[in-house]
N, C-alpha and C. Protein backbone atom coordinates (compact mmCIF):
# COMPACT_ATOMS: atom_id res chain seq x y z
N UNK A 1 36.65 115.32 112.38
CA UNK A 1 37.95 115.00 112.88
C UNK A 1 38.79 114.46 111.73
N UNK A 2 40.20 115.26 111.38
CA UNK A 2 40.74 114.55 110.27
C UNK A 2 41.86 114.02 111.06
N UNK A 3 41.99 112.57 110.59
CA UNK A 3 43.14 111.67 110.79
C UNK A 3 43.91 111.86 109.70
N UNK A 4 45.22 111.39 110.35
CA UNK A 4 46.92 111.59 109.38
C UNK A 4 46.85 109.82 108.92
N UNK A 5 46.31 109.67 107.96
CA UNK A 5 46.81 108.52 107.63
C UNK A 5 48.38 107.85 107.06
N UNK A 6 49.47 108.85 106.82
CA UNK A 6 50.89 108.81 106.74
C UNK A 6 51.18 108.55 108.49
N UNK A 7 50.94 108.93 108.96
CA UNK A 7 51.52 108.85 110.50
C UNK A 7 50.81 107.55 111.17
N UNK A 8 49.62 107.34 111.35
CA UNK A 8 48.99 106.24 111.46
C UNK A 8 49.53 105.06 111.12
N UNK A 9 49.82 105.14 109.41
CA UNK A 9 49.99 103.70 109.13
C UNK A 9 51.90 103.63 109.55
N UNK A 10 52.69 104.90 109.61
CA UNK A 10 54.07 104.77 110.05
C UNK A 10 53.77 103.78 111.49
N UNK A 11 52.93 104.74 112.45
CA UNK A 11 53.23 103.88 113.95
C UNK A 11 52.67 102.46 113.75
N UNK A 12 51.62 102.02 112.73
CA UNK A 12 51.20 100.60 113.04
C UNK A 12 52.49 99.40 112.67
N UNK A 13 53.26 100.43 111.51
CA UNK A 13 54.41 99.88 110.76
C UNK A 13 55.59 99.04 111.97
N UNK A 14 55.84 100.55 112.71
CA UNK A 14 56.85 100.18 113.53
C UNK A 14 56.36 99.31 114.58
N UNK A 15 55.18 99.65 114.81
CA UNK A 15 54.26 98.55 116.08
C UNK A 15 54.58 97.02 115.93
N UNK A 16 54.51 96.68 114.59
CA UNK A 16 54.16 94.88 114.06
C UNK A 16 55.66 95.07 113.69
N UNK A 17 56.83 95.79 113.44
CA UNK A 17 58.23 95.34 113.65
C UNK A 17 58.87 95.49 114.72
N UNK A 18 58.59 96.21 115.82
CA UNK A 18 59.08 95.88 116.78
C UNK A 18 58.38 95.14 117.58
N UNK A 19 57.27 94.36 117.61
CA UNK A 19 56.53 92.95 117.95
C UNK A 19 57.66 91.99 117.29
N UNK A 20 57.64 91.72 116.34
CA UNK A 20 58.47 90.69 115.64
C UNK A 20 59.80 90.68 115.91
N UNK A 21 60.41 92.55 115.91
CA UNK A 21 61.75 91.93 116.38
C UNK A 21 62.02 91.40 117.68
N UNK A 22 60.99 91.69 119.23
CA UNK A 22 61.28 91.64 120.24
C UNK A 22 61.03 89.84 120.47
N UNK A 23 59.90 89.46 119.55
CA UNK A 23 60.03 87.94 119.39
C UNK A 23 61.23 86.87 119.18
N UNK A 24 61.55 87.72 117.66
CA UNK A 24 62.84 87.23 117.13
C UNK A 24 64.08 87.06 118.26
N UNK A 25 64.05 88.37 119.10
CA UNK A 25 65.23 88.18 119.58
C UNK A 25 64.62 86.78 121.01
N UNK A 26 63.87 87.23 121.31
CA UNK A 26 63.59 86.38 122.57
C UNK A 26 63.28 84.50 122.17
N UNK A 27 63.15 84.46 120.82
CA UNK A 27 63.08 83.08 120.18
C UNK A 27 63.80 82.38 120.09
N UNK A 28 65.04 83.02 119.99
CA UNK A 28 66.69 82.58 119.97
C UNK A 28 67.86 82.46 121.27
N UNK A 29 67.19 82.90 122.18
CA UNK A 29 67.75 82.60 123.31
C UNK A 29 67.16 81.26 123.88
N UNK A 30 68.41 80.16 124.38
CA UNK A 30 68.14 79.07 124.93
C UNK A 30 67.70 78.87 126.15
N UNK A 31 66.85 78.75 126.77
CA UNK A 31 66.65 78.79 127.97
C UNK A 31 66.91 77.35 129.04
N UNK A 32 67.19 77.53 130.15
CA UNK A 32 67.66 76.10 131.12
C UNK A 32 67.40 76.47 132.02
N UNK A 33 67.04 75.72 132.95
CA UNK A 33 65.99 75.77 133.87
C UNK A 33 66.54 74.41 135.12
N UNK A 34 67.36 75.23 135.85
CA UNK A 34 67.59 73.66 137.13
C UNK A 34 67.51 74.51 138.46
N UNK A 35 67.32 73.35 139.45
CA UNK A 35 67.09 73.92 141.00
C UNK A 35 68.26 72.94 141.80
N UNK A 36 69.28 73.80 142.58
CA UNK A 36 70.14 72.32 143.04
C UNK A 36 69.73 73.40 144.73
N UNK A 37 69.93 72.44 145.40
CA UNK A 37 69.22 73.20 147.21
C UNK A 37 70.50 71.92 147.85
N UNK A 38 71.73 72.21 148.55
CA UNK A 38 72.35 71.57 149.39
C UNK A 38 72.61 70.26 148.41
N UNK A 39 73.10 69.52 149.24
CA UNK A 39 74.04 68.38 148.41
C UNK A 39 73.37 67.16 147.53
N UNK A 40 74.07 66.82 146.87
CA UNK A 40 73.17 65.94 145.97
C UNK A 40 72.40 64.56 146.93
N UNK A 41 70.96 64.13 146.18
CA UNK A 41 70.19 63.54 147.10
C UNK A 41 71.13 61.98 147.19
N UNK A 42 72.06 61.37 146.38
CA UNK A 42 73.00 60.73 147.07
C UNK A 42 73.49 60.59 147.58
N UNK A 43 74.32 61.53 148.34
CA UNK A 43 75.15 61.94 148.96
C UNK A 43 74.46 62.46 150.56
N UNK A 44 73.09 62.26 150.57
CA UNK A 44 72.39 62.96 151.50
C UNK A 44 72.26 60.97 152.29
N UNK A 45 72.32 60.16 151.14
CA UNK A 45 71.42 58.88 151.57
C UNK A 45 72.53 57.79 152.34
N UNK A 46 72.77 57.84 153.07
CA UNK A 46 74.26 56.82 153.72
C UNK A 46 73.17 56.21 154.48
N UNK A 47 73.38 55.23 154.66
CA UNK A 47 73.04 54.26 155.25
C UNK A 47 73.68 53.25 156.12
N UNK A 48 74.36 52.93 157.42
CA UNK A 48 74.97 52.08 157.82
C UNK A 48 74.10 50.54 159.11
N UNK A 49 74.40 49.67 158.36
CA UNK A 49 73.76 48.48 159.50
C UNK A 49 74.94 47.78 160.26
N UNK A 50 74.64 47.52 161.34
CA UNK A 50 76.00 46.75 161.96
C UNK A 50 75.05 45.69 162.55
N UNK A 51 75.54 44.44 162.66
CA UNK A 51 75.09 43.44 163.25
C UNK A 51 76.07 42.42 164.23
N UNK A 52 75.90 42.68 165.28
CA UNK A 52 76.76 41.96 166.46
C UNK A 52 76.20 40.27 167.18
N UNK A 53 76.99 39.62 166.72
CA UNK A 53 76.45 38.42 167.18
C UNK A 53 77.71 37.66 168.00
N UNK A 54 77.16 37.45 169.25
CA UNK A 54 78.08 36.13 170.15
C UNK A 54 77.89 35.40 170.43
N UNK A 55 79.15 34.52 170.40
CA UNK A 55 78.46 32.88 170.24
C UNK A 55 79.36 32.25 171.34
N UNK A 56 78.82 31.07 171.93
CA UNK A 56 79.72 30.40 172.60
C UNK A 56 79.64 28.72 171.97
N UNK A 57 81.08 28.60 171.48
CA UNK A 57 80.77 26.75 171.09
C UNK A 57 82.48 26.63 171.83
N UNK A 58 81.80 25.33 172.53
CA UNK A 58 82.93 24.37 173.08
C UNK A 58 83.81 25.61 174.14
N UNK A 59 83.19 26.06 174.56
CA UNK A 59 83.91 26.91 175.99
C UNK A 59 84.00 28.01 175.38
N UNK A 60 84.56 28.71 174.04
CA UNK A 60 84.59 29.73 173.53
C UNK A 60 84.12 30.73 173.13
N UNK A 61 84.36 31.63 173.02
CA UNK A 61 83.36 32.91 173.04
C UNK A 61 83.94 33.43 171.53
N UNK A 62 82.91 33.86 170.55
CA UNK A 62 83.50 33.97 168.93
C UNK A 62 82.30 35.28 169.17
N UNK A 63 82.90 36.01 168.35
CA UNK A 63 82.17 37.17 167.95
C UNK A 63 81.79 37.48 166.41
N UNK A 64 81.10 37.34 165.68
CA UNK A 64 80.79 37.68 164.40
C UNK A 64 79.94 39.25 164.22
N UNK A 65 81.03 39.98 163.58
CA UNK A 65 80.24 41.57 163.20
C UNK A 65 79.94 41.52 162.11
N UNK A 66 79.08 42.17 161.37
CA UNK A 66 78.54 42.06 159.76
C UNK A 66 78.60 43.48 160.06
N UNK A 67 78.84 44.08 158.82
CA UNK A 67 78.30 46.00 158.69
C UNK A 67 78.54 46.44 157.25
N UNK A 68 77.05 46.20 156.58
CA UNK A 68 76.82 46.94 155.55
C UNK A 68 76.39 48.52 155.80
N UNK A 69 77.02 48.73 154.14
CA UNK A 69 76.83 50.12 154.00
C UNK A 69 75.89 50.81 153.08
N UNK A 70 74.85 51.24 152.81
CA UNK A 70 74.47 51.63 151.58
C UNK A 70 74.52 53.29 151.82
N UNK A 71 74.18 53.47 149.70
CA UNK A 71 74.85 54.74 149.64
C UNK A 71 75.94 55.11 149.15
N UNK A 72 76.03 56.31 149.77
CA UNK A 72 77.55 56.85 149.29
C UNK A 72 78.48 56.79 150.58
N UNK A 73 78.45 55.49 151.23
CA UNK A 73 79.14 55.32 152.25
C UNK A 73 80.77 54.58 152.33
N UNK A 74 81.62 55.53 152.72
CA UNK A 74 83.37 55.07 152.42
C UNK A 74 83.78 53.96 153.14
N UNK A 75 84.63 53.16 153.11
CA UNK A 75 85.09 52.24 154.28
C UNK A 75 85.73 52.87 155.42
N UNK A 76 86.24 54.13 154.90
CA UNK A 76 86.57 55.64 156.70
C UNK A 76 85.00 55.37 157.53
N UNK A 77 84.42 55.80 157.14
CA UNK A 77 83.31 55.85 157.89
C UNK A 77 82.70 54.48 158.13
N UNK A 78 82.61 53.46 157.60
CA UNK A 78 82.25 51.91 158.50
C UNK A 78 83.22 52.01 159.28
N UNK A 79 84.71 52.06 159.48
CA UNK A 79 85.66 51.80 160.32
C UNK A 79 85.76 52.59 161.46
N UNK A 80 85.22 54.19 161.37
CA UNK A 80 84.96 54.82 162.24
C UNK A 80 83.82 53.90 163.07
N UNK A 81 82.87 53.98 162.22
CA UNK A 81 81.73 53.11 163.02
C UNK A 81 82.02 51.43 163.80
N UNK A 82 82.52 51.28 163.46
CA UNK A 82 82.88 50.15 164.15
C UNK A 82 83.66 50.19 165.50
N UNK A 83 85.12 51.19 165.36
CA UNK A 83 85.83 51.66 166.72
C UNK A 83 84.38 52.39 167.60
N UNK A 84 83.57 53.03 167.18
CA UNK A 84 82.81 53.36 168.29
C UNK A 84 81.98 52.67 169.12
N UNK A 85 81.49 51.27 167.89
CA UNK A 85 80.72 50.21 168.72
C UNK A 85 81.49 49.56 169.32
N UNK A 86 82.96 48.89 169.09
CA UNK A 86 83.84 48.49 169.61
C UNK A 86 84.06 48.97 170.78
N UNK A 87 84.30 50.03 171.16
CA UNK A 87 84.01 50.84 172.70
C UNK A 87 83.03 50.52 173.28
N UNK A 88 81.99 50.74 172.74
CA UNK A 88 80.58 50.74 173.19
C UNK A 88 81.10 49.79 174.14
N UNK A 89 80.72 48.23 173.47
CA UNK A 89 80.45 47.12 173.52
C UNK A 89 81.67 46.67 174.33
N UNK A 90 82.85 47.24 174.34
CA UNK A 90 84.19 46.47 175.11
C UNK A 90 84.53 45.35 174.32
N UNK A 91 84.72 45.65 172.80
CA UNK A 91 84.78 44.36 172.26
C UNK A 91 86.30 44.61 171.45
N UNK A 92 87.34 43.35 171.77
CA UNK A 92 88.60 43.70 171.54
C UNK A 92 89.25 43.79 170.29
N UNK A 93 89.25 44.97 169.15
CA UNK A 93 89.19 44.38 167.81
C UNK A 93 90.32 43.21 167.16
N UNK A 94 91.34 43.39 168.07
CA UNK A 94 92.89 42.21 167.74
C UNK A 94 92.54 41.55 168.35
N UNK A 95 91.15 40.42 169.05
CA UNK A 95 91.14 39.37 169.31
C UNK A 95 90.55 38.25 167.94
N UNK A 96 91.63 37.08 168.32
CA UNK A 96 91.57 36.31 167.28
C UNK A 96 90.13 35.75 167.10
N UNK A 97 89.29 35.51 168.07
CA UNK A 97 87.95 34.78 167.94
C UNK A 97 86.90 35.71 167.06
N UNK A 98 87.13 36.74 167.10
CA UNK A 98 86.38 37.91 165.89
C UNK A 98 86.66 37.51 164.74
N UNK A 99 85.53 38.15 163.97
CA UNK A 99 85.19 37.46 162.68
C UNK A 99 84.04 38.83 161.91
N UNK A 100 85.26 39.71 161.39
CA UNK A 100 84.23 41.24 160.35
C UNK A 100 83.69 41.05 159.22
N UNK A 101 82.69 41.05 158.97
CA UNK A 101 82.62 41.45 157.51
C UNK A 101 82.23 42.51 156.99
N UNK A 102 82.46 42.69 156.30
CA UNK A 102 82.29 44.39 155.40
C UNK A 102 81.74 44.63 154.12
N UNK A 103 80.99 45.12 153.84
CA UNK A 103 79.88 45.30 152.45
C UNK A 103 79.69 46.51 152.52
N UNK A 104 79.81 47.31 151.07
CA UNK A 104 79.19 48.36 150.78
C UNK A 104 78.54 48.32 149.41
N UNK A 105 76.84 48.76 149.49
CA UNK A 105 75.98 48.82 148.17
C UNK A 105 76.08 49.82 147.67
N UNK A 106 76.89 50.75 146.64
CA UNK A 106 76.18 52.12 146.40
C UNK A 106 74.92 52.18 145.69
């Protein structure tokens, strides 16, 4: 069996340069790599506490609300939340014996 050693060593030639160039090129591209799925996990985390306390001193009836927020929670949305417990509860928000407080942690 006679082998072409001109042709042989041509294809091994082009073999180990187009290995190298297909490296070269793929060496130089930057690659980045992220996964985002629905809204950021901050924005997912709101948190609201309301705390209703009534008191009676000296004949009077006083109401103290507390309502923290954690998160990415706005003062729209405590205030929403509050008119709804306010319903709930039948509790009059322009009465003077009330007493709000308001906190938000982000």
């Amino acid at each position: 069996m006679k082998v072409d050693y001109k042709s042989m060593f041509l294809g091994v030639a082009l073999g180990v340069v187009g290995v190298f160039a297909v490296l070269f090129l793929l060496g130089n591209v930057k690659t980045e790599f992220s996964v985002k799925t629905g809204e950021h996990a901050k924005d997912m985390n709101k948190e609201i506490n309301v705390r209703i306390e009534k008191t009676v001193e000296d004949g009077k009836e006083f109401t103290n609300v507390v309502i923290n927020g954690r998160g990415s929670v706005t003062k729209e949305e405590l205030d929403k939340e509050l008119e709804r417990l306010f319903k709930e509860h039948g509790i009059d928000k322009n009465d003077s014996n009330i007493n709000i407080e308001m906190e938000i942690n982000s």
